[in-house]
C-alpha atoms as a PDB file:
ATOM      1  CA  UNK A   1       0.000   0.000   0.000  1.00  0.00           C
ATOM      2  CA  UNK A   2       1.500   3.574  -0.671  1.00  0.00           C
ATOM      3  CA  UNK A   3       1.270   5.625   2.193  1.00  0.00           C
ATOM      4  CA  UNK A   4       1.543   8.454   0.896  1.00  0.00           C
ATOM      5  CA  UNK A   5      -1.971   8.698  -0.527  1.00  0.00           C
ATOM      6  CA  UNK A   6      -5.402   6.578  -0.026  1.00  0.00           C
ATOM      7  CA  UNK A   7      -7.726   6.054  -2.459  1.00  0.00           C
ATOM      8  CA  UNK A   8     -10.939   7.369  -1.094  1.00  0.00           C
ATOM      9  CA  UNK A   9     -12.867   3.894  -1.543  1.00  0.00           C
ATOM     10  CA  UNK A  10     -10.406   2.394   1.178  1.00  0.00           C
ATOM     11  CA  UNK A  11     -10.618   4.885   3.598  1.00  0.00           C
ATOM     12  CA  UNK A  12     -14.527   4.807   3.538  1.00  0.00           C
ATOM     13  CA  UNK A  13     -14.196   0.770   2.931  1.00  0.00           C
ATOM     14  CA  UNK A  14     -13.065   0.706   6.281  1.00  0.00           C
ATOM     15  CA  UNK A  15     -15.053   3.407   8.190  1.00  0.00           C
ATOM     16  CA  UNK A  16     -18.495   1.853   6.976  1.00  0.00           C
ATOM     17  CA  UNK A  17     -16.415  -2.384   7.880  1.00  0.00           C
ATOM     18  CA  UNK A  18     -15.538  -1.228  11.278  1.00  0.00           C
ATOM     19  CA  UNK A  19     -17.728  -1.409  14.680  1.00  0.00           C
ATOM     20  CA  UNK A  20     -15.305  -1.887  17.656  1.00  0.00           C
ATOM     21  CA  UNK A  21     -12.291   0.434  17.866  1.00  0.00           C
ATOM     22  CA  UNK A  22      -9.738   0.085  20.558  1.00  0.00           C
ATOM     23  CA  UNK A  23      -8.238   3.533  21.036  1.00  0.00           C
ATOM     24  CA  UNK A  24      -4.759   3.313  22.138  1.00  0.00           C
ATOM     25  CA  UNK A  25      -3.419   6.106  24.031  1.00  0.00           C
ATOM     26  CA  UNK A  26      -6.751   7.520  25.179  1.00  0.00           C
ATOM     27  CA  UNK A  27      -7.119  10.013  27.467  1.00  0.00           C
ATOM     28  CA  UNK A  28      -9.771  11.106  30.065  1.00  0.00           C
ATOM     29  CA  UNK A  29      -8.498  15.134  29.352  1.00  0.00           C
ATOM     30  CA  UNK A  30     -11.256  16.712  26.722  1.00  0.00           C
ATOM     31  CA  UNK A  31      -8.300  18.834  25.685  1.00  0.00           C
ATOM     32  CA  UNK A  32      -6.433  16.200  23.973  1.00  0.00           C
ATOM     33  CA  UNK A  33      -7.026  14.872  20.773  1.00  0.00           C
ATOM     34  CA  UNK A  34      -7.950  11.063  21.790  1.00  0.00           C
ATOM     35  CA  UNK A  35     -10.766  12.512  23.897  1.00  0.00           C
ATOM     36  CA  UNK A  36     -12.351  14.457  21.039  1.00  0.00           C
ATOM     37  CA  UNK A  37     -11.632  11.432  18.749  1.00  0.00           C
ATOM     38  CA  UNK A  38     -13.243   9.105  20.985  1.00  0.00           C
ATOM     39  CA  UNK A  39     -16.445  10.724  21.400  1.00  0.00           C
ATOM     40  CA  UNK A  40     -16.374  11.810  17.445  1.00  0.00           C
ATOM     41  CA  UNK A  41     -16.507   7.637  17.023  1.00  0.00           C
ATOM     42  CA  UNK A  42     -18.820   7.077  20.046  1.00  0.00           C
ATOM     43  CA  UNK A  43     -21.283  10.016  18.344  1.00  0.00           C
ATOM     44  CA  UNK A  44     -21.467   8.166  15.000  1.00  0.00           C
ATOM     45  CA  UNK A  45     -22.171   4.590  16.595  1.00  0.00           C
ATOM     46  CA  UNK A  46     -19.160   2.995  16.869  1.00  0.00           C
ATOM     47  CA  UNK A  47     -18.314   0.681  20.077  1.00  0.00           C
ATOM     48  CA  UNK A  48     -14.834   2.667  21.125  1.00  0.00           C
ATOM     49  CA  UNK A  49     -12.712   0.622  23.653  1.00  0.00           C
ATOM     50  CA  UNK A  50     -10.019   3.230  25.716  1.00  0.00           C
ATOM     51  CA  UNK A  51      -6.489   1.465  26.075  1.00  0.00           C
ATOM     52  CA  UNK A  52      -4.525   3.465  28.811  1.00  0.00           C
ATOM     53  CA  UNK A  53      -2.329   1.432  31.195  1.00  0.00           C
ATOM     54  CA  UNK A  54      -2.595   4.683  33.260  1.00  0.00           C
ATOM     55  CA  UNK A  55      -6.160   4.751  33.559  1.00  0.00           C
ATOM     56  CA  UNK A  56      -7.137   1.390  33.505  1.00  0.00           C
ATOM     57  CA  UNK A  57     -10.146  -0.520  35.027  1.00  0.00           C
ATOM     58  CA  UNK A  58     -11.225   3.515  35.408  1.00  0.00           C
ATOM     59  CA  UNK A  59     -13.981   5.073  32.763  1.00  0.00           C
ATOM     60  CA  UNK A  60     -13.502   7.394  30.011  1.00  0.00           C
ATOM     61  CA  UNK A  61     -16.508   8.660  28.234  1.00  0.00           C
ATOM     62  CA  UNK A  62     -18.522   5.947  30.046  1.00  0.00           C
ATOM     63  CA  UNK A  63     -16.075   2.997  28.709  1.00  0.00           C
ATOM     64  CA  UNK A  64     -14.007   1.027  30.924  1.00  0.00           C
ATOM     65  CA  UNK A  65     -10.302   1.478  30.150  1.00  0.00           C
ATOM     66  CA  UNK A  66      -8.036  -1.055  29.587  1.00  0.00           C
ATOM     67  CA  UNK A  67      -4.310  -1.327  29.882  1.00  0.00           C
ATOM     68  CA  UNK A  68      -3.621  -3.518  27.112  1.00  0.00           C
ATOM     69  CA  UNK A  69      -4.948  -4.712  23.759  1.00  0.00           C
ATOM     70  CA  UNK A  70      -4.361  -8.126  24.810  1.00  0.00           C
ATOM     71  CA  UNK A  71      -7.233  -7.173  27.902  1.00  0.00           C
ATOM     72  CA  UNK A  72     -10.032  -6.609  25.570  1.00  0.00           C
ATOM     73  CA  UNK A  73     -12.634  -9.552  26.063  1.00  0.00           C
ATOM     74  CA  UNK A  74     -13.970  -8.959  23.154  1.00  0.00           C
ATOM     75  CA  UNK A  75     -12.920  -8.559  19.080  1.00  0.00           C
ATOM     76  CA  UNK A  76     -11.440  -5.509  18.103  1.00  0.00           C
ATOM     77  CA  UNK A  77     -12.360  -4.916  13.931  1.00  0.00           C
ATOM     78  CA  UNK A  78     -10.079  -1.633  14.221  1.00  0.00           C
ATOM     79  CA  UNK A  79      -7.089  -0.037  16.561  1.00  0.00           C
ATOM     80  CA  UNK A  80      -6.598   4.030  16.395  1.00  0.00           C
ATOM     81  CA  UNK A  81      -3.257   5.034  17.571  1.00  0.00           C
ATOM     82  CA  UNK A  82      -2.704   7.807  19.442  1.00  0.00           C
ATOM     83  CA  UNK A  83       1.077   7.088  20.421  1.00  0.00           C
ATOM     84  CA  UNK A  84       4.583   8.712  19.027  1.00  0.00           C
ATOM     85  CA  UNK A  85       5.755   7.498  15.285  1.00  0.00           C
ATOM     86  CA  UNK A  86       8.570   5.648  17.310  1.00  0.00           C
ATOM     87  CA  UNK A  87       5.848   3.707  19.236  1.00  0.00           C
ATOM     88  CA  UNK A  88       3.862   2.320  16.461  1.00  0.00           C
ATOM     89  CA  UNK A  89       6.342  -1.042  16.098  1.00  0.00           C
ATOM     90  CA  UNK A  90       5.177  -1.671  19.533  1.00  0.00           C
ATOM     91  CA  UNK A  91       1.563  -1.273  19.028  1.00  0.00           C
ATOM     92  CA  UNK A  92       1.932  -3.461  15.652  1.00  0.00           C
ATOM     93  CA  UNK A  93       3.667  -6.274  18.172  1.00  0.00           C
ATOM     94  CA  UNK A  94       0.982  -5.875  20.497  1.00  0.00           C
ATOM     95  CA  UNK A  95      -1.625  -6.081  17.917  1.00  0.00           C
ATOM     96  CA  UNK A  96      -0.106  -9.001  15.703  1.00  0.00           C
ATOM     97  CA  UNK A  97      -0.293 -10.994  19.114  1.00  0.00           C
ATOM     98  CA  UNK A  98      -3.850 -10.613  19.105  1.00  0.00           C
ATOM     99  CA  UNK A  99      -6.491 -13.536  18.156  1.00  0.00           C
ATOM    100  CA  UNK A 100      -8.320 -12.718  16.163  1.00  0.00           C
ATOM    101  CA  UNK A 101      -6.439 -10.074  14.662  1.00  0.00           C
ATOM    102  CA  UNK A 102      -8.072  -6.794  13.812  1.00  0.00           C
ATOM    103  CA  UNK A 103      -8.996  -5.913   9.972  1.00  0.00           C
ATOM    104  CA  UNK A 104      -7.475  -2.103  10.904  1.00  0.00           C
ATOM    105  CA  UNK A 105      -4.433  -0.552  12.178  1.00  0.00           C
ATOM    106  CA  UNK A 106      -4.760   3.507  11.789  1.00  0.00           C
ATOM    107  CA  UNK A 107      -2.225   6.109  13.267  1.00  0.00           C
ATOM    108  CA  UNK A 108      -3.436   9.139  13.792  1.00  0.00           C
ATOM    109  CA  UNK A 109      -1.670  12.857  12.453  1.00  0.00           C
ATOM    110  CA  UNK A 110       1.959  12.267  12.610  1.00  0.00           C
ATOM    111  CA  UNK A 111       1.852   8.659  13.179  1.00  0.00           C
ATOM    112  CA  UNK A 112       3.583   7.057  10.570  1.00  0.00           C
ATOM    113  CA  UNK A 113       6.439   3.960  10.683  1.00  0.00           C
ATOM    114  CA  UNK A 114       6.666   2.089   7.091  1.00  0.00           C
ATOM    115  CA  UNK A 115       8.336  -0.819   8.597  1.00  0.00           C
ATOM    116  CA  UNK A 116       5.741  -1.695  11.422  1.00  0.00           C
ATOM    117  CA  UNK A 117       2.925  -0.845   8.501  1.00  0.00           C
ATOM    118  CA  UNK A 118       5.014  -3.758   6.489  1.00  0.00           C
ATOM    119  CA  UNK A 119       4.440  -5.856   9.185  1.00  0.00           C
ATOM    120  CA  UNK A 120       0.778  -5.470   9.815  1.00  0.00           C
ATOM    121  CA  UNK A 121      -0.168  -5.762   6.208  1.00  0.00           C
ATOM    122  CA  UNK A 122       2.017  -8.931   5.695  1.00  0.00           C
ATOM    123  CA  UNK A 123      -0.320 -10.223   8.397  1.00  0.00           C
ATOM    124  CA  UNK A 124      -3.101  -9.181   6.804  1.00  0.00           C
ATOM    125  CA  UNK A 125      -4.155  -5.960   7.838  1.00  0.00           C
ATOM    126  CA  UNK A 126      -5.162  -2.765   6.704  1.00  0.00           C
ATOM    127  CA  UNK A 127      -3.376  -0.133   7.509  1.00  0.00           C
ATOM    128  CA  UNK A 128      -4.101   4.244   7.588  1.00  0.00           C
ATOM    129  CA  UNK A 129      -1.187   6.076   9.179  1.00  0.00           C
ATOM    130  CA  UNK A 130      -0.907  10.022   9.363  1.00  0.00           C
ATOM    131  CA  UNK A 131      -4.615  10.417   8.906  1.00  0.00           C
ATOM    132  CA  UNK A 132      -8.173  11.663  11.169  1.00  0.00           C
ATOM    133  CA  UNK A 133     -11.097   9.583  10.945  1.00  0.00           C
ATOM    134  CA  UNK A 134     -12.838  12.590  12.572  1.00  0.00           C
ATOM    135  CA  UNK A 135     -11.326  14.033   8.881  1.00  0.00           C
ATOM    136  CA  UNK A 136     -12.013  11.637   7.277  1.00  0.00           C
ATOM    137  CA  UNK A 137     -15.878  10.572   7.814  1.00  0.00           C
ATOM    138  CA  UNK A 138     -17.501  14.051   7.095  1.00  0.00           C
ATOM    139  CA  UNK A 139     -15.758  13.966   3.721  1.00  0.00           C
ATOM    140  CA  UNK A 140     -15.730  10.020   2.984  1.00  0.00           C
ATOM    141  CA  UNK A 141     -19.358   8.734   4.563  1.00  0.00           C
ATOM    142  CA  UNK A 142     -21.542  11.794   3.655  1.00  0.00           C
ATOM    143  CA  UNK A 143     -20.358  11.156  -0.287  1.00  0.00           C
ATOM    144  CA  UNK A 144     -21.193   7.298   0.148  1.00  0.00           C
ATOM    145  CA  UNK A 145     -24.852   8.770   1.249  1.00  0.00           C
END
């Protein structure tokens, strides 16, 4: 996949495939960026899952917050990360130890690592780096109306 650009029929592929999105890096602050991201999903019917070792087994916007991926009960269709570009290998580790995988790994604005992405799509995984789905869905899901 080039990185540099999506096709518009992936992004909104996977916006209108996804339910459950773990959030990594979430935080119960409504100044930072995760918050607002979080309740932009939670607003548009998505089941959003906060991943916080920080604040786990705690609530943020009424969903209990888990330390790791690997503590989510349930299946995760999509993770959003909200860590530094130097993190993202870790969260691809974290996520290719999952079972079942996810379809989705998406780093948010600034997120971007070509070599984890490598490694997540040779698993089988999509993968959105450097982009918003709070961006994204006005544009992308109000032109598939």
């Amino acid at each position: 996949m080039n990185h540099d650009h999506y096709p518009d029929s992936y992004i909104r592929d996977i916006l209108s495939g996804v339910h459950t999105i773990a959030v990594v890096g979430a935080s119960p602050n409504d100044a930072r960026p995760s918050h607002g991201v979080m309740g932009f999903l939670l607003g548009k019917g998505y089941h959003v899952i906060p991943v916080n070792p920080g604040h786990a087994g705690k609530t943020i916007l009424g969903q209990r917050v888990h330390a790791r991926l690997a503590d989510i009960p349930e299946m995760i269709d999509m993770v959003d990360v909200f860590r530094a570009a130097s993190q993202f290998g870790a969260v691809v580790d974290e996520v290719l130890a999952l079972r079942p995988l996810p379809r989705v790994l998406w780093g948010q604005f600034t997120v971007r690592d070509d070599v984890a992405a490598a490694r997540a799509e040779a698993a089988g995984i999509r993968v959105v780096m450097d982009r918003c789905p709070v961006t994204e869905y006005p544009l992308l899901m109000r032109k598939a109306s």
